[in-house]
Protein backbone atom coordinates (compact mmCIF):
# COMPACT_ATOMS: atom_id res chain seq x y z
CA UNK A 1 29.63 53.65 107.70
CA UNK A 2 32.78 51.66 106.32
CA UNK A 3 35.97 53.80 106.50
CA UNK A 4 39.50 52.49 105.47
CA UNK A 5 42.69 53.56 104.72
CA UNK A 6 46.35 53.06 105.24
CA UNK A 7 49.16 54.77 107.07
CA UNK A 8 53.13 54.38 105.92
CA UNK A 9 55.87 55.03 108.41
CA UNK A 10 59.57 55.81 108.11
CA UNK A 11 62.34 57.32 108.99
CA UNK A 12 62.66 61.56 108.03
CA UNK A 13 65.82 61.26 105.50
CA UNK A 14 67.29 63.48 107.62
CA UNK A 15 70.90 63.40 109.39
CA UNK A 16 69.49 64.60 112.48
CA UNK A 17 66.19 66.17 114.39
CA UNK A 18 64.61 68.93 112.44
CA UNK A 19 63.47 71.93 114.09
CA UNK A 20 59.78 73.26 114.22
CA UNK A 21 60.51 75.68 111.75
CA UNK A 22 61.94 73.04 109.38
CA UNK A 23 59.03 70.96 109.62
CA UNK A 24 56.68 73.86 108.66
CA UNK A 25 59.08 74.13 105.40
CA UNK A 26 58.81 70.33 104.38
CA UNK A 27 55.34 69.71 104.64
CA UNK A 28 54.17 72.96 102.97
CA UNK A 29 53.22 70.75 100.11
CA UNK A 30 50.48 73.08 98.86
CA UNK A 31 51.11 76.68 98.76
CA UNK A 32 49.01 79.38 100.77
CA UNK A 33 48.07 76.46 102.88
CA UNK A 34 48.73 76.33 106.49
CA UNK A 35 50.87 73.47 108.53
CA UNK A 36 49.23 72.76 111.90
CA UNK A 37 51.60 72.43 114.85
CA UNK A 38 51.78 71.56 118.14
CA UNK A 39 54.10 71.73 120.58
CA UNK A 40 52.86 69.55 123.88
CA UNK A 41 53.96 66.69 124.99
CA UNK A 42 56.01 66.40 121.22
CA UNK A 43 56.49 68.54 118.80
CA UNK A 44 53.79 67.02 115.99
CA UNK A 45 53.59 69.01 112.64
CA UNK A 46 50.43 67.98 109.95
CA UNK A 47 50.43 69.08 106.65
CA UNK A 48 46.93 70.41 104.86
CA UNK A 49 44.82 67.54 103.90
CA UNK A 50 44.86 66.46 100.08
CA UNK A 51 42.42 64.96 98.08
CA UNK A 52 43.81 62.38 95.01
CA UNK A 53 40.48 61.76 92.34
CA UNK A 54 39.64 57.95 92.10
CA UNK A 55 37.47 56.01 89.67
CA UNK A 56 38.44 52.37 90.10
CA UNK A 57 37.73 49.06 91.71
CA UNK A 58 37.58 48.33 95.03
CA UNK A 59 39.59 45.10 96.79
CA UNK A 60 36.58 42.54 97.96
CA UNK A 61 36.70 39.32 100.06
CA UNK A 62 34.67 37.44 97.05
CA UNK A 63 36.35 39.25 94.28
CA UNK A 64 33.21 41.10 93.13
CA UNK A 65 33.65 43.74 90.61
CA UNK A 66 32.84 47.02 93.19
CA UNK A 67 33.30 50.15 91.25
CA UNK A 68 33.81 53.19 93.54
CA UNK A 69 34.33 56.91 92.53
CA UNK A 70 35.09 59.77 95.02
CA UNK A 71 38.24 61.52 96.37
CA UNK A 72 41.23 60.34 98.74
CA UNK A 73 41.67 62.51 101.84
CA UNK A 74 45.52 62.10 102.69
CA UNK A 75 48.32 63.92 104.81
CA UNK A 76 51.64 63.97 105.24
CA UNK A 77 52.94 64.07 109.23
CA UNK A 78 56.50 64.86 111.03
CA UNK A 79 56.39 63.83 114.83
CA UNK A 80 59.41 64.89 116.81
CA UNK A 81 61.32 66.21 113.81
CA UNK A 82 62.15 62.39 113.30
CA UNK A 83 59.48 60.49 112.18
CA UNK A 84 57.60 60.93 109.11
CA UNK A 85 54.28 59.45 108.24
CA UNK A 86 51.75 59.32 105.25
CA UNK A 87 48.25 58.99 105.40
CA UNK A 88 45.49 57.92 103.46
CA UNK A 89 41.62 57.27 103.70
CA UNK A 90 37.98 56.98 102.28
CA UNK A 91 34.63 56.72 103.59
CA UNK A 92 32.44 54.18 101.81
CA UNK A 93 28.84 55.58 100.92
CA UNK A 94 26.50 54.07 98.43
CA UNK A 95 25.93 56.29 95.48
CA UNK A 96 22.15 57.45 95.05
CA UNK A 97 22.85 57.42 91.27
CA UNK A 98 22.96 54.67 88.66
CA UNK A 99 26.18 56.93 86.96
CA UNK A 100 29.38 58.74 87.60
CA UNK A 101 28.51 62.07 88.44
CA UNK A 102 30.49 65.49 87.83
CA UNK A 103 33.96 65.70 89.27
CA UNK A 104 32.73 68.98 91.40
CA UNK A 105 30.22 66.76 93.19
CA UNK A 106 32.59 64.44 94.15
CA UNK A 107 34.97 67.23 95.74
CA UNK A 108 32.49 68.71 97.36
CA UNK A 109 32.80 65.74 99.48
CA UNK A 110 36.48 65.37 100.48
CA UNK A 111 37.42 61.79 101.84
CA UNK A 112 33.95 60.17 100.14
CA UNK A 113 34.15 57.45 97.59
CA UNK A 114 30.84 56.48 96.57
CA UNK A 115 29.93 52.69 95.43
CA UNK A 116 27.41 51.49 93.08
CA UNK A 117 24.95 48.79 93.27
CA UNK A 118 24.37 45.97 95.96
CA UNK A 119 27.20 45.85 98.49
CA UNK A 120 28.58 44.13 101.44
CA UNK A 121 30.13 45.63 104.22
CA UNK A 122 31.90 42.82 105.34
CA UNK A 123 32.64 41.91 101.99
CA UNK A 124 34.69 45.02 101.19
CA UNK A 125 35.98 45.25 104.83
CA UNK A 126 37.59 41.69 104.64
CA UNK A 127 38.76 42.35 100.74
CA UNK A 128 40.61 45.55 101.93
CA UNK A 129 42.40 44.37 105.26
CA UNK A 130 43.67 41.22 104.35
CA UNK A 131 44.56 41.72 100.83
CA UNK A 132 44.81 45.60 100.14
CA UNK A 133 45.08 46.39 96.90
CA UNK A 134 45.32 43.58 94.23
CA UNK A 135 45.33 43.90 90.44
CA UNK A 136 43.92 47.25 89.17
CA UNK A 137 42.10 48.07 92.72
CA UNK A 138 42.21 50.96 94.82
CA UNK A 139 45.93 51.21 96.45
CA UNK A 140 45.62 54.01 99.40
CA UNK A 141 49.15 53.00 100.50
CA UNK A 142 50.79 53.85 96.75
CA UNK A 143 49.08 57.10 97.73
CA UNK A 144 50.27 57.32 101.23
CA UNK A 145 54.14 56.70 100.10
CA UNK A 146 53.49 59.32 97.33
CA UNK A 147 53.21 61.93 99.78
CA UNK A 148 55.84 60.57 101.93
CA UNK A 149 58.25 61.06 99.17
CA UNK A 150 57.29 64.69 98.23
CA UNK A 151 58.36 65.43 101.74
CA UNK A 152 61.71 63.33 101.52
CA UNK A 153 62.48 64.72 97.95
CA UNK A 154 62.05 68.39 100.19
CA UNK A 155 65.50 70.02 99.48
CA UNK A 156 65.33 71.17 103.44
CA UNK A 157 66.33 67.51 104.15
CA UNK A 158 70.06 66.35 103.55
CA UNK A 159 69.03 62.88 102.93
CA UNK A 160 71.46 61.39 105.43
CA UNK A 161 69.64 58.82 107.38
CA UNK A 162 71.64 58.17 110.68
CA UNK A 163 70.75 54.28 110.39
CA UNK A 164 68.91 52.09 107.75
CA UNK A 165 65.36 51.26 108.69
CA UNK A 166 62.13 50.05 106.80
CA UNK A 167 58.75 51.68 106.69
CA UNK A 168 56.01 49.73 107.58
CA UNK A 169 52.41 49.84 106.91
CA UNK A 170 49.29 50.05 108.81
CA UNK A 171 46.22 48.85 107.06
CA UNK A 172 42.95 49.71 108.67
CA UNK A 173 38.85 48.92 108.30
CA UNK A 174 36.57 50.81 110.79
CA UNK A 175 32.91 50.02 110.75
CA UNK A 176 30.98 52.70 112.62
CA UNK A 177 27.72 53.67 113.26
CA UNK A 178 26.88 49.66 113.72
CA UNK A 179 24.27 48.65 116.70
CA UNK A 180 25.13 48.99 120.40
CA UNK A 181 25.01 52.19 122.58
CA UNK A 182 27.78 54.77 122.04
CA UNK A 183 29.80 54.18 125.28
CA UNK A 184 32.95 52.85 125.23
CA UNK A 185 31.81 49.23 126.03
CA UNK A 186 34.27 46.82 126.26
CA UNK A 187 37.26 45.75 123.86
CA UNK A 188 38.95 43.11 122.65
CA UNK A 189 42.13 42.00 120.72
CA UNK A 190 43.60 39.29 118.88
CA UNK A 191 47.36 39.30 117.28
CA UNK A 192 48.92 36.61 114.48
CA UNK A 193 51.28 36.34 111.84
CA UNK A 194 51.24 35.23 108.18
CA UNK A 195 48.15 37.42 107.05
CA UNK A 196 47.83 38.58 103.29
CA UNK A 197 50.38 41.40 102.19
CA UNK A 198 48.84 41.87 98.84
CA UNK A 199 49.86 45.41 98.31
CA UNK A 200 48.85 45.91 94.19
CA UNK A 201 50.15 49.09 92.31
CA UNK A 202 46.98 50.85 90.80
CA UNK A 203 45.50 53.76 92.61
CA UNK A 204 42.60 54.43 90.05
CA UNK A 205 43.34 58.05 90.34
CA UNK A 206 41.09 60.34 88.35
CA UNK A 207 40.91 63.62 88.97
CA UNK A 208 44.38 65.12 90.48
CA UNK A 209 45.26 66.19 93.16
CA UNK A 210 43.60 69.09 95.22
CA UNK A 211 42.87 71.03 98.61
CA UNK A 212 40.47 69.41 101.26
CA UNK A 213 38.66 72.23 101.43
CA UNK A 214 34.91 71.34 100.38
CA UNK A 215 32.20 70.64 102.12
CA UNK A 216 30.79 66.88 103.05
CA UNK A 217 27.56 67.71 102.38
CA UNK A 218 25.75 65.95 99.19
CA UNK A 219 24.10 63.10 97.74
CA UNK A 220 24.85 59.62 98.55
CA UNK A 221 23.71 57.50 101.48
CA UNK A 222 25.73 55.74 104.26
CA UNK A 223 26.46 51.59 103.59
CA UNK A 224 24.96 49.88 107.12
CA UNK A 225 28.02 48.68 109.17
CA UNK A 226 28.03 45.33 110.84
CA UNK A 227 30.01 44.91 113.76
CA UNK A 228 31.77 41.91 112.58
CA UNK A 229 34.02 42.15 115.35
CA UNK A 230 31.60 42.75 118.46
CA UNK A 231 28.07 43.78 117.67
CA UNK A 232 27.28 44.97 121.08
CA UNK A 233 29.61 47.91 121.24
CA UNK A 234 33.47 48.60 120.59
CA UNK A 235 36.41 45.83 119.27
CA UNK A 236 39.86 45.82 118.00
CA UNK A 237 41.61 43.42 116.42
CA UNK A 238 45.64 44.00 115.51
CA UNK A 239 47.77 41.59 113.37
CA UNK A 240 51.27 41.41 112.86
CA UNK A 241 51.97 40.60 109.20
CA UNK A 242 54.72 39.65 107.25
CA UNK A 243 56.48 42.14 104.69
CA UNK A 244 56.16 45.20 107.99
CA UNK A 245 51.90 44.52 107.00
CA UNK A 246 49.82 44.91 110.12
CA UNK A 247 46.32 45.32 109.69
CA UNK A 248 43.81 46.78 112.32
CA UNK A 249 39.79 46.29 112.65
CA UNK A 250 37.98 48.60 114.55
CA UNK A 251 33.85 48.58 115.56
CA UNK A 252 32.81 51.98 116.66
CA UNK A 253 28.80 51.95 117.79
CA UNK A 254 29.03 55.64 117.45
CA UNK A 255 29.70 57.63 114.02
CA UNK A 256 32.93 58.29 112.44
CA UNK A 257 34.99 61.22 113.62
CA UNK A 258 38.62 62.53 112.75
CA UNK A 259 40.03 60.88 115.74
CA UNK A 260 39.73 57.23 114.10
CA UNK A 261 42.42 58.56 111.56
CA UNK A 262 44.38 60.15 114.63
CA UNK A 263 44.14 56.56 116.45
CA UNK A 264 45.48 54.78 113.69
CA UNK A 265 48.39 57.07 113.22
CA UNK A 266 49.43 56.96 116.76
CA UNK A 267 49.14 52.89 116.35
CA UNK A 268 51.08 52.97 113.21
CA UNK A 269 54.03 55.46 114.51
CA UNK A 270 54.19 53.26 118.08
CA UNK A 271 54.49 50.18 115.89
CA UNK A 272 57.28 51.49 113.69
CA UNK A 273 59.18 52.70 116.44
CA UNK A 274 59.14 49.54 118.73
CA UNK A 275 59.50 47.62 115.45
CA UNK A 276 62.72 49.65 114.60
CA UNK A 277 63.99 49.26 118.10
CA UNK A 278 64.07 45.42 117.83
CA UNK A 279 66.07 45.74 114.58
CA UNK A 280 68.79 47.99 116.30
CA UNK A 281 68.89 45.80 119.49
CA UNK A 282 69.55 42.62 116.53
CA UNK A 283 71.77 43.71 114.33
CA UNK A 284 73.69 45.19 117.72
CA UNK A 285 74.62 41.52 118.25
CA UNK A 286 75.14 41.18 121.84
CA UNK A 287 76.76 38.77 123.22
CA UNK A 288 78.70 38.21 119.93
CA UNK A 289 80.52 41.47 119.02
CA UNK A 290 82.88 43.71 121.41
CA UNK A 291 81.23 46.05 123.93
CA UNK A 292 82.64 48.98 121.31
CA UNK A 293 80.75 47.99 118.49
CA UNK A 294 77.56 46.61 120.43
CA UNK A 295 77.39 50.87 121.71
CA UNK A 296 78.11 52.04 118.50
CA UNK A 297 75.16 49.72 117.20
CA UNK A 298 72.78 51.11 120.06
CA UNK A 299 73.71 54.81 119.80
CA UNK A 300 70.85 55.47 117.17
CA UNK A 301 68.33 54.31 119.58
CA UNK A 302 69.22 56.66 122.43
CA UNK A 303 69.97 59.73 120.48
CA UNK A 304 66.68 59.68 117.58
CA UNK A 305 64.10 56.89 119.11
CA UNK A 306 63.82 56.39 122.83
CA UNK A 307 62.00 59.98 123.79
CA UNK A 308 59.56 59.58 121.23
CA UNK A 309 57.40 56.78 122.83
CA UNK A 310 54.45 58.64 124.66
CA UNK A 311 51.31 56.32 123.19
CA UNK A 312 48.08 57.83 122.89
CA UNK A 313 49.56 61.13 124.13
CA UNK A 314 47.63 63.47 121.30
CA UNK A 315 44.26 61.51 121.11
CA UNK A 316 40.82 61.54 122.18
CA UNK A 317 39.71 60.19 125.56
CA UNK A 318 37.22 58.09 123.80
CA UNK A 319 39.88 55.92 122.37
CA UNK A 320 41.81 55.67 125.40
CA UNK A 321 40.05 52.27 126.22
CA UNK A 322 41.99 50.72 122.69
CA UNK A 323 45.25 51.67 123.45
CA UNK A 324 44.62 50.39 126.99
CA UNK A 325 43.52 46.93 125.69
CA UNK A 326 46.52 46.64 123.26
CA UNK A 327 48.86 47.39 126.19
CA UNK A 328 47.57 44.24 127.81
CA UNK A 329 47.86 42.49 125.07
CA UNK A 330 50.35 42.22 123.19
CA UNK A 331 51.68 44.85 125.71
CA UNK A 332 53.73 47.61 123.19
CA UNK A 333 54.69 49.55 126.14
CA UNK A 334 56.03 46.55 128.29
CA UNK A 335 58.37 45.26 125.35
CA UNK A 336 59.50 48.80 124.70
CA UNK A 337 60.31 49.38 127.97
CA UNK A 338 62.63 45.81 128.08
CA UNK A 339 64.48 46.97 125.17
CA UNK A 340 64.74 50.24 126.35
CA UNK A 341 66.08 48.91 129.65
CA UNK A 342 68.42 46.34 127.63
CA UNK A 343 69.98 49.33 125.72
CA UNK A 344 70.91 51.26 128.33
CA UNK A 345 71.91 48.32 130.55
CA UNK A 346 74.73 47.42 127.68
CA UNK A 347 75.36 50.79 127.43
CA UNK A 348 76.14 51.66 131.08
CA UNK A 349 78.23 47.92 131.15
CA UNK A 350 80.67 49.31 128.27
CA UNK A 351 80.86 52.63 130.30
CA UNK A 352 82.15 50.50 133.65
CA UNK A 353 84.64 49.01 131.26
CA UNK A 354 85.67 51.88 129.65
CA UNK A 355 86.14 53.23 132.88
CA UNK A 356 88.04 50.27 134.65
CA UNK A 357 90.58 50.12 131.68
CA UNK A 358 91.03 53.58 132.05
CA UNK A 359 91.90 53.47 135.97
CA UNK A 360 88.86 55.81 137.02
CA UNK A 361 87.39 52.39 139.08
């Protein structure tokens, strides 16, 4: 089974940390639905799953025309009354019919877009992460930031960021179900820069929007994955783009389960913030500007970022082993943890100062 989809992640427009309650309020995007919370080790609020109708093209590596029809299954997230995340994704089947179908069997089967005619996994894999969507082809992350800015537009939020930041984006191809055992094998990783950022505008939509609440049961059969990456059991493969693009490729012997989109999430919200953190720490200018203003530039960082790092802290032991291999290389928690140590290093230096022109050493 192919699965994509894309995750944006920003900054809550928010002057400071919202509480529990708060976040219940902003993501209540459908009414009589429920918010899931939890409370341990963060406070992590997910609002009910959408679905967004699609009848359009899908991006390919060879630029075939690949129709595919089927629903979007997408969420809005708030982690640590801070952080604010959109996400969107699809499971590739091919269609047992020669024809659209009724709109009621493609609800039935939240998160399913079905394809028609001969089709390549690796075709549509490659056509997705390194060029996303392109001229009138499916866009998941125009769907992804559409969410994101019902929840900003919420008239809970003041709209008074404490600092500027960007959102980035976190495009992502799993291919599961491919040979191997279902173990967790071993993994591997591989990071660059200057990979496509085609991002497109079209999102094919169809049908509306709607609840997540049908069933996945149905006609259509599963596309064969290939594990492209590592055919004998799990890979990864992270790249750094330009334009705050990363893409991720995951091979997953065994089938697809909610925790890939959980994964990808916690990737996606780790990137932003360490990401974010090397902005601050630039634009901070130390070395250059007085000890005053390098503080006031670090400030953000120690009162909205630095207690949110806790990687793979809400996920399934399964996918432990990734996050594992990505801390070896390219190591997110060692290069957090220099900044981290740099900011509070120039912060405790200004105190001294502060403190020696003040007489109290």
């Amino acid at each position: 089974m192919l699965v994509m989809g894309e995750v944006r992640t920003g900054l809550l427009q928010n002057s400071g940390e919202i509480p529990e309650s708060l976040c219940q309020s902003v993501l209540g995007l459908l009414s009589g639905e429920r918010v899931r919370v939890s409370r341990r080790p963060i406070v992590y609020a997910v609002s009910p799953d959408q679905l967004t109708g699609v009848d359009c093209r899908l991006a390919s590596a060879s630029r075939a025309r690949v129709r595919g029809v089927g629903t979007v299954l997408s969420r809005a997230s708030v982690t640590g009354g801070r952080l604010l995340q959109g996400s969107s994704h699809i499971r590739v089947v091919r269609s047992e019919s020669d024809h659209r179908l009724s709109w009621s069997h493609y609800l039935a089967r939240p998160g399913v877009v079905e394809v028609f005619g001969k089709v390549r996994v690796p075709n549509l894999a490659e056509g997705f992460a390194e060029n996303g969507a392109r001229d009138d082809c499916l866009d998941l992350g125009s769907v992804s930031e559409r969410f994101m800015d019902a929840v900003q537009a919420s008239p809970f939020l003041d709209r008074k960021a404490p600092f500027r930041s960007a959102r980035t984006r976190l495009r992502w191809v799993a291919e599961c179900g491919g040979a191997g055992s279902t173990g967790t094998g071993s993994t591997s990783t591989s990071t660059g820069a200057g990979t496509g950022t085609g991002a497109g505008t079209g999102t094919g939509a169809g049908a509306g929007t709607g609840t997540a609440g049908g069933s996945a049961a149905g006609g259509g059969a599963e596309i064969p994955a290939t594990g492209a990456l590592s055919p004998e059991g799990p890979a990864i493969r992270f790249t750094l783009g330009r334009d705050q693009v990363r893409t991720l490729r995951l091979v997953l012997p065994g089938g697809f389960t909610p925790g890939v989109v959980d994964f990808c999430e916690d990737l996606a919200l780790h990137d932003w913030l360490l990401t974010t953190l090397l902005v601050i720490v630039e634009r901070a200018r130390v070395g250059t500007a007085t000890r005053g203003e390098v503080t006031a530039k670090l400030a953000p960082a120690v009162d909205h970022l630095l207690h949110l790092w806790m990687p793979a802290a809400r996920l399934d032991e399964g996918f432990a082993p990734f996050w594992e291999t990505l801390e070896r290389r390219p190591g997110f928690s060692r290069q957090w943890q220099s900044l981290v140590e740099r900011v509070r290093d120039q912060i405790a230096i200004n105190t001294l100062a502060l403190l020696r022109e003040a007489g109290g050493w």
